[in-house]
C-alpha atoms as a PDB file:
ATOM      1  CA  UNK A   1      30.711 -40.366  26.675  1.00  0.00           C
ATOM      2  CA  UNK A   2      29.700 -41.440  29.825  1.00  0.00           C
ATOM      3  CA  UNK A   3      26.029 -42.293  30.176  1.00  0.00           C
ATOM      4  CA  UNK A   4      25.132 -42.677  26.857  1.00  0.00           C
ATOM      5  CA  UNK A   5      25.881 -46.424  26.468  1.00  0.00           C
ATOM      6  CA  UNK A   6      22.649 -47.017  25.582  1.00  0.00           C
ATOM      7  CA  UNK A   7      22.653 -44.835  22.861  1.00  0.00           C
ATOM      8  CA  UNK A   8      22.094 -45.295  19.411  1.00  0.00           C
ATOM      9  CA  UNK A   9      23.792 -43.906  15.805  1.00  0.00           C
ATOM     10  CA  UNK A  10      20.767 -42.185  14.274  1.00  0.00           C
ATOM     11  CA  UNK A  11      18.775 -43.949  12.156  1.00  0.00           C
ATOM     12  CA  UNK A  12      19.572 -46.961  13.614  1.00  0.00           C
ATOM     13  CA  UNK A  13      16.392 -49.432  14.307  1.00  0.00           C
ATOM     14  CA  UNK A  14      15.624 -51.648  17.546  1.00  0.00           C
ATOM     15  CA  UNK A  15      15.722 -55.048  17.013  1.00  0.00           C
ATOM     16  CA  UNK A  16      12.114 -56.365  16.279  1.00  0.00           C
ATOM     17  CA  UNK A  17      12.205 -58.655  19.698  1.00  0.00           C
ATOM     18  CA  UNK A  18      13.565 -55.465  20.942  1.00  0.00           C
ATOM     19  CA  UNK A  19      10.310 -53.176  20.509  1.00  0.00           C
ATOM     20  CA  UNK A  20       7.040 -53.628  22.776  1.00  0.00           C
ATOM     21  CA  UNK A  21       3.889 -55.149  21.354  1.00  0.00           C
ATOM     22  CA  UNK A  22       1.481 -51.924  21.694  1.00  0.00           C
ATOM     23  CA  UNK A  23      -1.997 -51.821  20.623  1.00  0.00           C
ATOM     24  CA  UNK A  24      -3.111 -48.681  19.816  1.00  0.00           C
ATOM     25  CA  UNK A  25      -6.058 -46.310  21.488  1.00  0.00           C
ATOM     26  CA  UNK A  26      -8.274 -46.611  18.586  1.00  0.00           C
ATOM     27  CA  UNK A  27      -8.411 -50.026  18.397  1.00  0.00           C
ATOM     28  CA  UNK A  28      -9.426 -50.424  22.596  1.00  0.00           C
ATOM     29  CA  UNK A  29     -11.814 -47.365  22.171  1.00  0.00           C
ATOM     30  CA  UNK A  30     -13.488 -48.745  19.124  1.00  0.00           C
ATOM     31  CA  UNK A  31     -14.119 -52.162  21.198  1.00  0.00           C
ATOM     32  CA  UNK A  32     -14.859 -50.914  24.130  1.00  0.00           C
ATOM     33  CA  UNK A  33     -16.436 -48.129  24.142  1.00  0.00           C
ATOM     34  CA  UNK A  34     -18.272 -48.072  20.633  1.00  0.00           C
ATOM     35  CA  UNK A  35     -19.386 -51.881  20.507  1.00  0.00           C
ATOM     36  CA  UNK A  36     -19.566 -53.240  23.397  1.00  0.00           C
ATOM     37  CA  UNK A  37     -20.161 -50.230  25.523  1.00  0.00           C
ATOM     38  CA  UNK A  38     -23.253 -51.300  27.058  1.00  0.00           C
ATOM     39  CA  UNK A  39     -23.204 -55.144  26.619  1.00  0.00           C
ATOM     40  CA  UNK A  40     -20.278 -55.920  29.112  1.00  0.00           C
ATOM     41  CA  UNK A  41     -21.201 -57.195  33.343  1.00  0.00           C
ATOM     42  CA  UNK A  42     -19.922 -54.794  35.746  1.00  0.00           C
ATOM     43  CA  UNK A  43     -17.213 -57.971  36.915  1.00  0.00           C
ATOM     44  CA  UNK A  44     -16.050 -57.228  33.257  1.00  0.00           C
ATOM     45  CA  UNK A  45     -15.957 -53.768  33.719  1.00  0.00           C
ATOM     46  CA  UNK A  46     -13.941 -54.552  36.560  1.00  0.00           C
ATOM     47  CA  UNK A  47     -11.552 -56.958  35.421  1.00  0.00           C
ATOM     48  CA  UNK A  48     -10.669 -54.930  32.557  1.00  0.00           C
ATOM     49  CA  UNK A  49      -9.413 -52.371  34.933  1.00  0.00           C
ATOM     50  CA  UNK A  50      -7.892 -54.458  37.039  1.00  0.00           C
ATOM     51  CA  UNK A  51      -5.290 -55.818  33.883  1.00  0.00           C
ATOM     52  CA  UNK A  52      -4.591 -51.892  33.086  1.00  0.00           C
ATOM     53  CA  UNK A  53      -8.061 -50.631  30.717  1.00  0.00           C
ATOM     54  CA  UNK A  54      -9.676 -48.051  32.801  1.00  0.00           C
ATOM     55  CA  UNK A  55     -12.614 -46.884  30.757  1.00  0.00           C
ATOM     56  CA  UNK A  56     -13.754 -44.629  33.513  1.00  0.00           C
ATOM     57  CA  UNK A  57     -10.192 -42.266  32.627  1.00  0.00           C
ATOM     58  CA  UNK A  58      -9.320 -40.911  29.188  1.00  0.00           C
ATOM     59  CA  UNK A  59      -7.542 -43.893  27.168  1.00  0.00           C
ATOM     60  CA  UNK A  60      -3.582 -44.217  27.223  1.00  0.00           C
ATOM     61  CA  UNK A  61      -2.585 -43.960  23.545  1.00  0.00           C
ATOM     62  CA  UNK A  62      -0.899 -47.124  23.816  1.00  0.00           C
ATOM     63  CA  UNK A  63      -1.601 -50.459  25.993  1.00  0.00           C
ATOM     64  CA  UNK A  64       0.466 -53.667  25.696  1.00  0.00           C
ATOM     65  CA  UNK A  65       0.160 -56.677  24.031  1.00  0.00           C
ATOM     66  CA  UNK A  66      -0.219 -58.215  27.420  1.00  0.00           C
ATOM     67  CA  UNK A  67      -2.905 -56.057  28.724  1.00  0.00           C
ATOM     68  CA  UNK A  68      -5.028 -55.927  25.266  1.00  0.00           C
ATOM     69  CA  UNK A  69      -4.716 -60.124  25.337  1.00  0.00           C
ATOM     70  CA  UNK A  70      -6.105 -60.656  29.103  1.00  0.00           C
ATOM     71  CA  UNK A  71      -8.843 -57.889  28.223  1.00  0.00           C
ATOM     72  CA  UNK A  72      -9.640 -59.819  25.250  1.00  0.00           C
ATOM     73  CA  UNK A  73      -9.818 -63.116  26.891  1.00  0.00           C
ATOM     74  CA  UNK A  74     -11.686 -61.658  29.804  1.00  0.00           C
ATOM     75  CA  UNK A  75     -14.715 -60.007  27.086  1.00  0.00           C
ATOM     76  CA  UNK A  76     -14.939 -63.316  25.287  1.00  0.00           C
ATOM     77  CA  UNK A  77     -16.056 -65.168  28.479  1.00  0.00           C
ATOM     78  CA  UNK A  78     -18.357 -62.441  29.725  1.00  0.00           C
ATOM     79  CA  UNK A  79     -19.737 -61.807  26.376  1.00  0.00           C
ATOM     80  CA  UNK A  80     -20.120 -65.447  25.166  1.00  0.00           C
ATOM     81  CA  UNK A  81     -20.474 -67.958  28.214  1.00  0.00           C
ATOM     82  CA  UNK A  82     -22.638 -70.089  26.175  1.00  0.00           C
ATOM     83  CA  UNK A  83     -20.986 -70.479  22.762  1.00  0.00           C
ATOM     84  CA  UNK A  84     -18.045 -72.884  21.926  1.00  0.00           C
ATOM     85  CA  UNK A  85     -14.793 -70.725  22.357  1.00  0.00           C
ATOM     86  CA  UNK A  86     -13.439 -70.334  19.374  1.00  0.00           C
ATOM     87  CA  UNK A  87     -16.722 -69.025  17.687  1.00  0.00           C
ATOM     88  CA  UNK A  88     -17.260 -66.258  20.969  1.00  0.00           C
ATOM     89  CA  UNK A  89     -13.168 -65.340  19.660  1.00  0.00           C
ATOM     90  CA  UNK A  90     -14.959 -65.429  15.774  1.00  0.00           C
ATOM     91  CA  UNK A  91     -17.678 -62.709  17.103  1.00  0.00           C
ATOM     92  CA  UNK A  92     -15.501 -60.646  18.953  1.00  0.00           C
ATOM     93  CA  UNK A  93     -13.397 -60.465  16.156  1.00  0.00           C
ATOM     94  CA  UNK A  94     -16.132 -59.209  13.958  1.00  0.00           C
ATOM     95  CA  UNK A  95     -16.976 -56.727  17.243  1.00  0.00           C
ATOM     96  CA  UNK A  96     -13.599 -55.393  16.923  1.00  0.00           C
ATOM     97  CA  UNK A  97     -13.805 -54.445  13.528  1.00  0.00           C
ATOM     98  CA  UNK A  98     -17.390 -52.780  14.417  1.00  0.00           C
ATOM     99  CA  UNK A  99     -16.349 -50.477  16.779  1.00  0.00           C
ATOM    100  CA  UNK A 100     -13.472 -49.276  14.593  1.00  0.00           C
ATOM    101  CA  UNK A 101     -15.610 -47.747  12.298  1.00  0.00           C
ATOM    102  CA  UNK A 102     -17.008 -45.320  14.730  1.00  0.00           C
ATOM    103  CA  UNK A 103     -13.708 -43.715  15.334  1.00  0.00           C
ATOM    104  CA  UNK A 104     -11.935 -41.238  13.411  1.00  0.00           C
ATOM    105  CA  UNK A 105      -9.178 -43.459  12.185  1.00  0.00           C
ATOM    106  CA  UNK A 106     -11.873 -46.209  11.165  1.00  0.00           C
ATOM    107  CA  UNK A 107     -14.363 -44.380   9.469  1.00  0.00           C
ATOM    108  CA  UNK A 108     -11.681 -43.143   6.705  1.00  0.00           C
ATOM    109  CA  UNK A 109     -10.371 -47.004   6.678  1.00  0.00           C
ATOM    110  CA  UNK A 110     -14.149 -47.802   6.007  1.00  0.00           C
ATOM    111  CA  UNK A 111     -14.378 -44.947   3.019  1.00  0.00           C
ATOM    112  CA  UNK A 112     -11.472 -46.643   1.439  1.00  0.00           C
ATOM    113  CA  UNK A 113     -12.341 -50.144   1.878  1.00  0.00           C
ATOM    114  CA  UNK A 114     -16.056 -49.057   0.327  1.00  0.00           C
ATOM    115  CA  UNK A 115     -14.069 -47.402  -2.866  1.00  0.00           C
ATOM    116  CA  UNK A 116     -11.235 -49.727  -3.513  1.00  0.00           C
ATOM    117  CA  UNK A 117     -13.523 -53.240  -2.723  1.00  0.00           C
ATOM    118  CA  UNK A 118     -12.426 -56.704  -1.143  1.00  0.00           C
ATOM    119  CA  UNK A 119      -9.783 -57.851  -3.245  1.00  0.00           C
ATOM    120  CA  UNK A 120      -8.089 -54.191  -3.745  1.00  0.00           C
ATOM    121  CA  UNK A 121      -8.877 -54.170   0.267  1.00  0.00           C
ATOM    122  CA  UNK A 122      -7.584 -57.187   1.262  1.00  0.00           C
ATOM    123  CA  UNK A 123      -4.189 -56.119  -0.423  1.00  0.00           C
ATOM    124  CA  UNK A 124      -4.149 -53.504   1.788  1.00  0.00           C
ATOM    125  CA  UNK A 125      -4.416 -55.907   5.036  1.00  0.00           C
ATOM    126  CA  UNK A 126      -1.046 -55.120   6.291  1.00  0.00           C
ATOM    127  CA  UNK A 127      -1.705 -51.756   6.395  1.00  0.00           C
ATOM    128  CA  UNK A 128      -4.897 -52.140   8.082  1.00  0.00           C
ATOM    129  CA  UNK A 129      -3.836 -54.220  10.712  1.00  0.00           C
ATOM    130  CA  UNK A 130      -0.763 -52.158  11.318  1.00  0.00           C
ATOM    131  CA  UNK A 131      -3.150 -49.174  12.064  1.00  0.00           C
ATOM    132  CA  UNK A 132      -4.369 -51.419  15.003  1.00  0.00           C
ATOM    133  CA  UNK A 133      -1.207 -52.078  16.459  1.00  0.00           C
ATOM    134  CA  UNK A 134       2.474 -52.419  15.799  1.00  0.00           C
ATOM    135  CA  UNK A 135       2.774 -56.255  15.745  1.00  0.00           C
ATOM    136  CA  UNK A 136       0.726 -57.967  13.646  1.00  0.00           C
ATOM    137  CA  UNK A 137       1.873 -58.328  10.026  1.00  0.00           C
ATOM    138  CA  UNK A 138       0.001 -60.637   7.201  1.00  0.00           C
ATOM    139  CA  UNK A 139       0.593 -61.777   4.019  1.00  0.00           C
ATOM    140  CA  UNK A 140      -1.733 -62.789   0.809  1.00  0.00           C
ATOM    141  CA  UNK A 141      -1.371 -64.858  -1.176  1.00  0.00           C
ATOM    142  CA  UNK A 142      -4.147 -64.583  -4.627  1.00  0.00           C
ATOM    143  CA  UNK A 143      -5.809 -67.569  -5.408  1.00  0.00           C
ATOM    144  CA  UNK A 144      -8.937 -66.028  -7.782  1.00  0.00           C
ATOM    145  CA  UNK A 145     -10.504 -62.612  -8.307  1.00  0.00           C
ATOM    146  CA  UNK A 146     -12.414 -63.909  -5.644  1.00  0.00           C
ATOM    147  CA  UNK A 147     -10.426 -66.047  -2.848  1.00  0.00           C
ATOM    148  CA  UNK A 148      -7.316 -65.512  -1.259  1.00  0.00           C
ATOM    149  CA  UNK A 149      -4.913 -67.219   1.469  1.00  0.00           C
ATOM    150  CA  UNK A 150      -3.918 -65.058   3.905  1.00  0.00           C
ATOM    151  CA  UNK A 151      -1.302 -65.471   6.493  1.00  0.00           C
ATOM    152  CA  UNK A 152      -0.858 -63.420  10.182  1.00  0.00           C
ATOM    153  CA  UNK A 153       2.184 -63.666  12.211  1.00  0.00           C
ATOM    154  CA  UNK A 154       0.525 -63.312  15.451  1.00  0.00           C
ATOM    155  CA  UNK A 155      -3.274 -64.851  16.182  1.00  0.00           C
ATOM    156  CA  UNK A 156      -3.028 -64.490  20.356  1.00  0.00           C
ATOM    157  CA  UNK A 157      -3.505 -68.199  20.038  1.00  0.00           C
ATOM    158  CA  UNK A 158      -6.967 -67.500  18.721  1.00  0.00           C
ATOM    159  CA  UNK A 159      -7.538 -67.980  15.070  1.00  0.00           C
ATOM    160  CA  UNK A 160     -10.491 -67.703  14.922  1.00  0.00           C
ATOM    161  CA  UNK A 161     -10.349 -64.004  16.392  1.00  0.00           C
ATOM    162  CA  UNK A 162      -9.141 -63.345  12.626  1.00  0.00           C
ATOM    163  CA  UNK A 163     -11.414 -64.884  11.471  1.00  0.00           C
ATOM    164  CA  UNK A 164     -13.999 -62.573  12.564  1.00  0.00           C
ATOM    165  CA  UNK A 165     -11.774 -59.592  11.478  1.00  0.00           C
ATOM    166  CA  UNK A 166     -11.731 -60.800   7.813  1.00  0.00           C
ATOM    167  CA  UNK A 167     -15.177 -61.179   7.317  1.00  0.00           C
ATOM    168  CA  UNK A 168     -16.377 -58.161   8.756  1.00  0.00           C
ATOM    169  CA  UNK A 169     -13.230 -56.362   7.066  1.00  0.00           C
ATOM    170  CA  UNK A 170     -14.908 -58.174   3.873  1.00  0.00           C
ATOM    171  CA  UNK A 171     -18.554 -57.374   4.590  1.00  0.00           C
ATOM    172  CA  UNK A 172     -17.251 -53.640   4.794  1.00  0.00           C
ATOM    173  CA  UNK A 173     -15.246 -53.618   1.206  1.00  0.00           C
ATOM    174  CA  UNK A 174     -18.668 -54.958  -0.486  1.00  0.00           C
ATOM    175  CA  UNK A 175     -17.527 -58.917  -0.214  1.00  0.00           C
ATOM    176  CA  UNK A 176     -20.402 -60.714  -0.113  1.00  0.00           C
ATOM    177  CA  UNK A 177     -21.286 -64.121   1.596  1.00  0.00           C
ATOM    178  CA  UNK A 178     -17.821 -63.841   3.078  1.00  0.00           C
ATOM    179  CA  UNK A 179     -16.214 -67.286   4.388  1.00  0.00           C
ATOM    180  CA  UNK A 180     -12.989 -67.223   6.151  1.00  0.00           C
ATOM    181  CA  UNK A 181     -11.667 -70.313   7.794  1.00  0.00           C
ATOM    182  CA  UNK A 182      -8.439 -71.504   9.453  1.00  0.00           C
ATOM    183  CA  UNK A 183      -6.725 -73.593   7.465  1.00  0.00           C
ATOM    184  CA  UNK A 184      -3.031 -74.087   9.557  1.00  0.00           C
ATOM    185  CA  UNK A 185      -1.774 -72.672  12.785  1.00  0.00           C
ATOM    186  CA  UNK A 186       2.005 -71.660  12.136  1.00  0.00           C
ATOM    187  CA  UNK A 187       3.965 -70.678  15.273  1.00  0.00           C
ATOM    188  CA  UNK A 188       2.362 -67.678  16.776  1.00  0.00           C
ATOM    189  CA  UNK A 189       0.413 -67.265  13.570  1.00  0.00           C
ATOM    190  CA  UNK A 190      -2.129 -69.063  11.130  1.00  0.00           C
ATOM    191  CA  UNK A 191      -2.923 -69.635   7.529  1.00  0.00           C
ATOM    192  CA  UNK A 192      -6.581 -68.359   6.682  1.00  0.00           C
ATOM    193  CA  UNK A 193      -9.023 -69.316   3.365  1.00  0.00           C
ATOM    194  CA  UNK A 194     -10.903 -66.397   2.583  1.00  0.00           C
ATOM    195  CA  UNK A 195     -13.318 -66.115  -0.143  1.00  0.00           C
ATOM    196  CA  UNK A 196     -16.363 -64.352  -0.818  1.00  0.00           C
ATOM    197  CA  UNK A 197     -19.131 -63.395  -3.695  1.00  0.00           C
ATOM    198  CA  UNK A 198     -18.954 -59.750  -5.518  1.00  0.00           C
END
């Protein structure tokens, strides 16, 4: 029939390079508005507007990969002008992960991660992440009762931003001591040691 070319049989799926990177509202809110709501310059402010975040509006319940990147880079250098790079990308990580838990969708995350632990938690890390956006995918691999390898498929070139998740995903499941580090970069992704003391 004629202009339905782009149609599709039901059921049938969209390539994966097909569907758009979002990020979802809780994730930007929980940033943004929870944790660093009164710690970013007014140029910040600014410049996260100007790459699509308007915090003066309600939220969009979706913003790009793109957009969530450049506000990301831009926070890192207004937050952290003083501190090598890839430990400001560590801490906002961790800030990330802090502001989640003040929204809805975080605070039941947290009551789970509390009840199940790390390990039982960090099984879960697909999940988790996928609650944040629709992109980011990981894998884990058990090493002890106590350490793990985990890999990500997409680290925004930054590591060490994952880094900071995991540990204060850890610290929030009970994990003590918790010690994440970067072990390989793979692609778009990266291989992460994570261990920590119950």
């Amino acid at each position: 029939m004629q202009g339905l070319e782009g149609s599709r049989e039901l059921g049938a799926e969209r390539p994966a390079a097909a569907r758009r990177r979002l990020v979802f509202e809780h994730t930007v809110d929980g940033l943004f508005r929870f944790s660093l709501r009164s710690r970013l310059s007014s140029q910040a402010w600014n410049g996260l507007k100007a790459v699509g975040i308007d915090l003066s509006k309600p939220l969009l319940p979706a913003y790009t990969y793109d957009t969530w990147k450049r506000a990301l880079e831009l926070t890192v250098v207004d937050l952290y002008p003083l501190l090598p790079r890839e430990e400001g990308w560590r801490r906002l990580g961790q800030e990330v992960v802090n502001g989640m838990v003040h929204t809805v969708m975080g605070r039941a995350m947290v009551g789970v991660a509390r009840l199940l632990g790390p390990l039982r938690s960090l099984r879960r890390l697909n999940n988790t992440l996928r609650s944040a956006d629709n992109y980011v995918e990981s894998r884990l691999t058990e090493l002890s009762p106590t350490s793990c390898e985990v890999w990500i498929n997409e680290v925004m070139g930054q590591p060490a931003y994952y880094q900071g998740i995991l540990e204060a995903c850890l610290a929030l499941a009970g994990g003590q001591r918790a010690r994440v580090r970067v072990l390989a970069r793979e692609g778009t992704g990266a291989r992460l040691h994570v261990e920590w003391e119950e």
